[in-house]
Protein backbone atom coordinates (compact mmCIF):
# COMPACT_ATOMS: atom_id res chain seq x y z
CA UNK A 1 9.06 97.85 181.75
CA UNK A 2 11.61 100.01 183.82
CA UNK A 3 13.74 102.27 181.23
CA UNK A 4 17.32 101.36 182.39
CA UNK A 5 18.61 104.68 180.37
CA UNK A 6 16.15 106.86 182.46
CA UNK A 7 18.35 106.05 185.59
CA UNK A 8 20.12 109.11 187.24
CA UNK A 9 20.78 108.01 190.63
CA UNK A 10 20.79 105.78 193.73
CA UNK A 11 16.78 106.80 194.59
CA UNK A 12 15.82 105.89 190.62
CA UNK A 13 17.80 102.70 191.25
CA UNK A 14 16.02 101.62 194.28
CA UNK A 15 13.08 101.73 192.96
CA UNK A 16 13.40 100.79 189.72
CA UNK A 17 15.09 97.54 191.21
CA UNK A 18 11.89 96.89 193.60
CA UNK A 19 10.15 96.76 190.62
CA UNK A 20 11.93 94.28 188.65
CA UNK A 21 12.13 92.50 191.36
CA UNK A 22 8.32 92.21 191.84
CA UNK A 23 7.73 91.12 188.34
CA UNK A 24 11.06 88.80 188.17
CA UNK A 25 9.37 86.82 190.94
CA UNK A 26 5.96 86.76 189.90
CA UNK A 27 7.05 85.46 186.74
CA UNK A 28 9.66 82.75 188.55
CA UNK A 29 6.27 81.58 190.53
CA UNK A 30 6.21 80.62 194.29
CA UNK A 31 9.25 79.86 195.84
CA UNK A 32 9.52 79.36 200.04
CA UNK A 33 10.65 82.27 201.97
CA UNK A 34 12.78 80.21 203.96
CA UNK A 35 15.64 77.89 203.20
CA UNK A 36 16.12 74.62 205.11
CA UNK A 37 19.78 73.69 206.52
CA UNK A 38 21.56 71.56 203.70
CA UNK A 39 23.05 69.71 206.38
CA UNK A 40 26.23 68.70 204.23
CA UNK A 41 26.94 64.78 204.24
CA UNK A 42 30.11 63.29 202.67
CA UNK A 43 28.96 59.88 200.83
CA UNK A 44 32.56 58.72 199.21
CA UNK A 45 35.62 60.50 197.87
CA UNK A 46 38.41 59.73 195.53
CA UNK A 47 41.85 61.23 195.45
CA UNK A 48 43.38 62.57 192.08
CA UNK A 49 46.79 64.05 191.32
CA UNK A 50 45.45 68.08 191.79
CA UNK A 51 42.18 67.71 193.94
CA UNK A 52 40.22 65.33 195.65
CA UNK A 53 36.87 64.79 193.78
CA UNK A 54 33.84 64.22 196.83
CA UNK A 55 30.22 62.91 196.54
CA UNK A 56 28.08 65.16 198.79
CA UNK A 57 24.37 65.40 199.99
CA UNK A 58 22.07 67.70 201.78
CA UNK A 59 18.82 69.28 202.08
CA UNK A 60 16.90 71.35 199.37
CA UNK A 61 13.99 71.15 200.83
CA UNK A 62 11.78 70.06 203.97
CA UNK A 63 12.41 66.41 202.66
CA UNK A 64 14.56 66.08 199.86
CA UNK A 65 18.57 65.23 199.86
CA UNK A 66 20.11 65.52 196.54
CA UNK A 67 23.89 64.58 195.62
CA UNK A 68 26.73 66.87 193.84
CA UNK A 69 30.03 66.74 192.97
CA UNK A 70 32.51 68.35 194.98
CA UNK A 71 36.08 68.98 193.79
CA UNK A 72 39.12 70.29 196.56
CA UNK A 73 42.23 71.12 195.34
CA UNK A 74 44.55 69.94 196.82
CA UNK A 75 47.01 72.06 199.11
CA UNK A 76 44.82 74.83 199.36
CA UNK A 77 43.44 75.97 203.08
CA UNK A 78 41.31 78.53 201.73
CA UNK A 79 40.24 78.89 198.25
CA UNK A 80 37.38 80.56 195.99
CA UNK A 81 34.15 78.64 195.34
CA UNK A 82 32.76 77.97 192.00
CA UNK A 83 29.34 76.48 191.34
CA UNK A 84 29.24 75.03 187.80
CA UNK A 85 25.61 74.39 186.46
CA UNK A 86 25.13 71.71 183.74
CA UNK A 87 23.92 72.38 180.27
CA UNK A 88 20.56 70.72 178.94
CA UNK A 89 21.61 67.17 179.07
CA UNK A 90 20.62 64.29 180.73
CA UNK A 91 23.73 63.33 182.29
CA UNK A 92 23.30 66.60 184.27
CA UNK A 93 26.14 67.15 187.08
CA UNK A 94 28.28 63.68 185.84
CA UNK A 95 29.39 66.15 182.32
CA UNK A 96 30.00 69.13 184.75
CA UNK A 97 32.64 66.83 186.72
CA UNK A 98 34.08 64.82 183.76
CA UNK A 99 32.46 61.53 184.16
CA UNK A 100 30.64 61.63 180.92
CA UNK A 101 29.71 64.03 178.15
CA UNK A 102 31.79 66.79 176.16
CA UNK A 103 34.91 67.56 177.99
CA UNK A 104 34.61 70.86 177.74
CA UNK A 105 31.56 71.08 179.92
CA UNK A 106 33.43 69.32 183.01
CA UNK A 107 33.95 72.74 184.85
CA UNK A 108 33.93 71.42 188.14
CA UNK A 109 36.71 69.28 187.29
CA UNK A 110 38.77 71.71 185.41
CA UNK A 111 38.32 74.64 187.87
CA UNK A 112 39.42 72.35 190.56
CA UNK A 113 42.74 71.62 188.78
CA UNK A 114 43.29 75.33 188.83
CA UNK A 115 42.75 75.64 192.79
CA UNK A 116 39.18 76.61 193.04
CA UNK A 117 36.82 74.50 195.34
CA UNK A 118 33.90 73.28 192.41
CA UNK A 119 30.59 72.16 193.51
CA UNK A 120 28.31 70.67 190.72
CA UNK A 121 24.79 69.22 191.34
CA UNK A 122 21.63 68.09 189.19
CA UNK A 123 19.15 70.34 188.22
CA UNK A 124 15.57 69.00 188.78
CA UNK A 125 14.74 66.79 186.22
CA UNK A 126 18.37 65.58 184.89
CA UNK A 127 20.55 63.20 186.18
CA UNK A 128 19.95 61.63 189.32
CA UNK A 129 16.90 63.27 189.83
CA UNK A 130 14.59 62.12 186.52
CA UNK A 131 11.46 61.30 187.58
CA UNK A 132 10.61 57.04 187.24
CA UNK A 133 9.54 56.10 183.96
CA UNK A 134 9.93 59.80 182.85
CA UNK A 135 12.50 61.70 180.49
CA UNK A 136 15.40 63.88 181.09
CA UNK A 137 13.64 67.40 181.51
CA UNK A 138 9.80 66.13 181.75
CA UNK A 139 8.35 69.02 183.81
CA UNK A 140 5.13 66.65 183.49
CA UNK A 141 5.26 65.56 187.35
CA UNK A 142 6.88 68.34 188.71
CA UNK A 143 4.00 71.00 187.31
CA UNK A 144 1.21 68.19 188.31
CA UNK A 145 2.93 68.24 192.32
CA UNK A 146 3.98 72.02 192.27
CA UNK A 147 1.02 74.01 190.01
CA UNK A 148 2.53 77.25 191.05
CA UNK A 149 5.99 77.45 191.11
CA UNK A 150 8.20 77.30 187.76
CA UNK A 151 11.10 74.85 186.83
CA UNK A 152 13.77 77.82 186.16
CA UNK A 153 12.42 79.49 189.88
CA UNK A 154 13.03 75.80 191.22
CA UNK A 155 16.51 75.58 189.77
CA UNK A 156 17.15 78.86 191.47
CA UNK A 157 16.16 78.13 194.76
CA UNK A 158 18.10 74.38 194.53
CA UNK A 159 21.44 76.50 193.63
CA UNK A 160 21.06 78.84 196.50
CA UNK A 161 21.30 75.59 198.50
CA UNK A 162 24.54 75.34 196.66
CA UNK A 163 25.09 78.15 197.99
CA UNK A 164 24.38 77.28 201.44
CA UNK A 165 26.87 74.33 201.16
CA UNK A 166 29.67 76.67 200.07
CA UNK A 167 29.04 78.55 203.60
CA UNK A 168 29.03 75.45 205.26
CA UNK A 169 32.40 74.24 203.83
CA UNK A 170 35.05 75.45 206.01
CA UNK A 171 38.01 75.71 202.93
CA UNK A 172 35.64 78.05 200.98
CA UNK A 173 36.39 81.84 201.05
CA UNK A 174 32.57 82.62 201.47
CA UNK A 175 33.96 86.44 200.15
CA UNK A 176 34.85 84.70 196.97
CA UNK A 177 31.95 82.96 195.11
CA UNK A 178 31.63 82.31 191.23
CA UNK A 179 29.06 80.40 189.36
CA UNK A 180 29.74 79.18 185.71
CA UNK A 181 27.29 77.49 182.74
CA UNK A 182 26.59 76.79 179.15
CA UNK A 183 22.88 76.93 177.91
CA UNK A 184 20.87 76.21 180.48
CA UNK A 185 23.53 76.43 182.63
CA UNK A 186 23.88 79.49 181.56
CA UNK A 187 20.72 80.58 181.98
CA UNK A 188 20.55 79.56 185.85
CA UNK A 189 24.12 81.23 186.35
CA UNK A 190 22.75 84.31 185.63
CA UNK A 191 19.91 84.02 187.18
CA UNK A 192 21.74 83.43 189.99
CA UNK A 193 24.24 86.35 189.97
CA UNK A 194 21.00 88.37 189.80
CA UNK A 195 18.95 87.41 192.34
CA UNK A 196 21.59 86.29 195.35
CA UNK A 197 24.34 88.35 196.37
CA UNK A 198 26.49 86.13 197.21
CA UNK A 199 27.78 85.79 193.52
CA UNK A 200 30.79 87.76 193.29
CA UNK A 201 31.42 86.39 189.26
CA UNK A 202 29.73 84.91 186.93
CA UNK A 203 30.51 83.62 183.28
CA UNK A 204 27.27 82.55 181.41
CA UNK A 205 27.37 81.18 178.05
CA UNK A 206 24.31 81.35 175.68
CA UNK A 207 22.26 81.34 178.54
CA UNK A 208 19.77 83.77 176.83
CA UNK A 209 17.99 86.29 174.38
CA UNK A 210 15.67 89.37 174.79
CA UNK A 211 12.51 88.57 175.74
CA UNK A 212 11.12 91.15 173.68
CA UNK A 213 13.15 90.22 170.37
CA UNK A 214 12.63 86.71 170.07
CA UNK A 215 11.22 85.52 167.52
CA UNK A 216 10.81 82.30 169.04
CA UNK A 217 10.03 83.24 172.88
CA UNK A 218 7.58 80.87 173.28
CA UNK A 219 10.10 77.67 173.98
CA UNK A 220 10.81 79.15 177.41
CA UNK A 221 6.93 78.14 178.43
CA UNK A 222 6.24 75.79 175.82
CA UNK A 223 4.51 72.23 177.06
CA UNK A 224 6.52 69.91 175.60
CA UNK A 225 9.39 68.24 176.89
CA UNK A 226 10.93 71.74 179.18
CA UNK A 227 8.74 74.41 180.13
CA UNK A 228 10.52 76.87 182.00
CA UNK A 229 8.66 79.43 182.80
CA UNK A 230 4.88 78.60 181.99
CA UNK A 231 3.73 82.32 183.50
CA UNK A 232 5.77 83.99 180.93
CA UNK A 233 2.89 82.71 178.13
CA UNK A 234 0.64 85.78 178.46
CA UNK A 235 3.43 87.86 177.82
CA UNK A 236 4.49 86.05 174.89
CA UNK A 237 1.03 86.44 173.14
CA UNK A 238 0.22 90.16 174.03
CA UNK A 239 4.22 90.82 173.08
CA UNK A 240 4.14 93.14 175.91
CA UNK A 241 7.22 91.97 179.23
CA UNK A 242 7.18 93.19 182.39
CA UNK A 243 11.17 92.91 182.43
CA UNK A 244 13.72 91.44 180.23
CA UNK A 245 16.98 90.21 180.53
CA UNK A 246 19.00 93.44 180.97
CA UNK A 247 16.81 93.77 183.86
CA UNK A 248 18.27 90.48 185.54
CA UNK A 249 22.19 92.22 184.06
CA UNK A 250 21.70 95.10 185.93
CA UNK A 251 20.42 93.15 189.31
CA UNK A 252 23.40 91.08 189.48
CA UNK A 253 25.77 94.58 189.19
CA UNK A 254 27.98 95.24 190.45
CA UNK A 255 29.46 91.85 190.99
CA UNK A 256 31.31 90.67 187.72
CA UNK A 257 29.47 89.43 184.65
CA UNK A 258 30.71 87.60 181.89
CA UNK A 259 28.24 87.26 178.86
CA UNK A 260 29.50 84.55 175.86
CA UNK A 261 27.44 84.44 173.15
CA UNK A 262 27.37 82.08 170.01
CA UNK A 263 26.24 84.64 167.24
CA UNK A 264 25.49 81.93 164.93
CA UNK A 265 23.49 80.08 167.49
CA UNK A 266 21.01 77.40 166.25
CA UNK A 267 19.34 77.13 169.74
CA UNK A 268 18.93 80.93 169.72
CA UNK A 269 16.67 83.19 167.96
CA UNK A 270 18.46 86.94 167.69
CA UNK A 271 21.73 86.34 169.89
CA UNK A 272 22.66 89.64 168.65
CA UNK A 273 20.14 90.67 171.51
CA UNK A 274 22.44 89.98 173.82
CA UNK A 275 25.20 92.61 173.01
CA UNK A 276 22.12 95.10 173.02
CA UNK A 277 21.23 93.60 176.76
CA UNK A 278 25.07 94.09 178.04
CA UNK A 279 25.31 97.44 176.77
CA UNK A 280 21.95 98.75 178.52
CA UNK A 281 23.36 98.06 181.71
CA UNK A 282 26.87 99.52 181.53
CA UNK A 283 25.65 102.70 182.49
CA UNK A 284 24.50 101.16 185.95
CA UNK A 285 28.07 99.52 186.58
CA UNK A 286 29.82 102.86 185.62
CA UNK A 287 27.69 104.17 188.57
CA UNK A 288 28.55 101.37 190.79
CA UNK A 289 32.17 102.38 190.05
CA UNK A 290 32.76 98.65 188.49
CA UNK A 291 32.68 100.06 184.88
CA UNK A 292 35.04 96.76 183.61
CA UNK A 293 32.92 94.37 185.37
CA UNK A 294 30.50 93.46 182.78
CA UNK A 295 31.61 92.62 179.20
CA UNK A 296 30.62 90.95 176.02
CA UNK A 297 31.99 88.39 173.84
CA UNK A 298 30.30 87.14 170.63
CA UNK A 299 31.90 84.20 168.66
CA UNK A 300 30.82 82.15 165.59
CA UNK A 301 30.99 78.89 166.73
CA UNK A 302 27.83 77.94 166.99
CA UNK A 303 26.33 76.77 170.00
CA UNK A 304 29.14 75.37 172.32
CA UNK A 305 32.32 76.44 174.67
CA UNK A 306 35.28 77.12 172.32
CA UNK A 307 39.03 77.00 173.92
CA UNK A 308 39.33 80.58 173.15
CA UNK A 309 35.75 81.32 175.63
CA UNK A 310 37.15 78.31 178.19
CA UNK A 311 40.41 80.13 178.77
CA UNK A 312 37.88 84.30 178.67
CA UNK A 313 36.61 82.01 181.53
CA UNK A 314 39.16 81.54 183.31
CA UNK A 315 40.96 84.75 182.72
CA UNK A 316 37.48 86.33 184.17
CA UNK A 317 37.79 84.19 187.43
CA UNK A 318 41.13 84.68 188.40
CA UNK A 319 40.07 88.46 187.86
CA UNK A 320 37.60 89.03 189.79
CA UNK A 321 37.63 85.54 192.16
């Protein structure tokens, strides 16, 4: 595992960052090397009072469309993009943009209101894309059809489509892309911000613990009802990771990072890991010359967005967005 501490300069980072990335994606499983064209389609859309609230779908793959939620506010030429990823919950993109769910999860709909173009889609496996006769998050039929990829590397590759639709969307500033998410929205924000560079910010909300100090690692490749990363099992029994998550912190530097963690977390085993993970890699944003674009905020609030981390949120966007 690459010693972030041992780092003295560009060279060191280089490689070191080759080698995360080699052992990020062995672990994420195989993902294709090229994107298809999302080809954008407009289904339906609805006027409200601050934004006009779209139902979009393209291309994730050689033969797959999915749908999403796209918010535009209204009088606004150009604005910032946000992509807001959906907690663990089977409404999936429908809580993101207010339809159903906890309020406080409907990003898409609230960052609209305050002039950001919002895109939210389903992850694979929630909402409108549950397998028949399956349930929300059964990875059953997807590991049967794709043996050797990984749900979590799947979700990545679907949001870089997001991505893709961003660049296709004329109103977007493509210069000025965020990604927000709770849990495992969360956890696919920041996995995100690490791996493309087109995230300039990203807020991610009890999206994780260390690998390495989890007590209970194994639910990130266990086989019941989510396994997320089935190739991380190995590690889990010899105790010994390749990378952990202050590896995927200091791939998404220098581009802003907002880490909210519930320190009396439920769903978590050692949250405290977290502030441990943040401060490994503010050495490496120092060097970037971004030294206040990653920070830390632990609440007691258990596992959930507060008002207080909403409105850290949206301080942090119209920051750095």
């Amino acid at each position: 595992m690459v010693d972030l501490s041992s780092l003295d300069s560009a060279a060191d980072w280089s490689k070191a960052r080759k080698e995360i990335v080699a052992a990020v994606d062995a672990l994420l499983g195989e993902r294709p090397e090229k994107h298809v064209e999302p080809q954008l389609t407009i289904v339906d859309e609805i006027d409200f009072p601050k934004y006009v609230r779209r139902r979009v779908n393209y291309f994730v793959d050689d033969w797959t469309r999915i749908s999403a939620w796209m918010f535009l506010p209204e009088g606004r030429e150009e604005a910032p993009g946000i992509l807001c990823c959906h907690q663990e919950c089977r409404q999936g993109k429908d809580e993101t943009a207010g339809l159903e769910g906890n309020g406080r999860m409907a990003f898409a709909a609230h960052y609209a209101s305050l002039g950001y173009i919002t895109l939210a889609p389903d992850c694979i496996t929630a909402g409108e894309r549950i397998s028949s006769r399956s349930a929300a998050y059964d990875t059953t039929h997807f590991y049967k059809d794709n043996p050797d990829m990984s749900l979590l590397g799947k979700m990545l590759v679907d949001h870089q489509h997001a991505l893709d639709v961003f660049e296709e969307e004329s109103r977007v500033d493509s210069a000025r892309i965020g990604v927000v998410g709770h849990g495992l929205g969360g956890t696919n924000a920041l996995l995100l911000a690490a791996l493309d560079s087109r995230v300039q910010s990203c807020v991610a909300s009890c999206g994780f613990s260390r690998f390495s100090t989890d007590s209970d690692a194994g639910r990130w490749a266990e086989a019941g009802p989510i396994n997320l990363l089935p190739k991380l099992q190995p590690a889990i029994d010899s105790g010994v990771f390749d990378f952990d998550w202050e590896h995927l912190l200091a791939m998404a530097a220098p581009s802003a990072t907002l880490i909210i963690t519930a320190m009396a977390d439920a769903a978590v085993s050692n949250p405290e890991s977290c502030t441990d993970a943040v401060e490994q890699v503010e050495k490496l944003y120092k060097y970037f010359g971004a030294p206040r674009a990653i920070e830390h905020f632990g609440h007691d609030d258990g596992h959930k967005m507060t008002f207080e981390t909403l409105d850290m949120a949206d301080d942090w966007f119209e920051r750095w967005l």
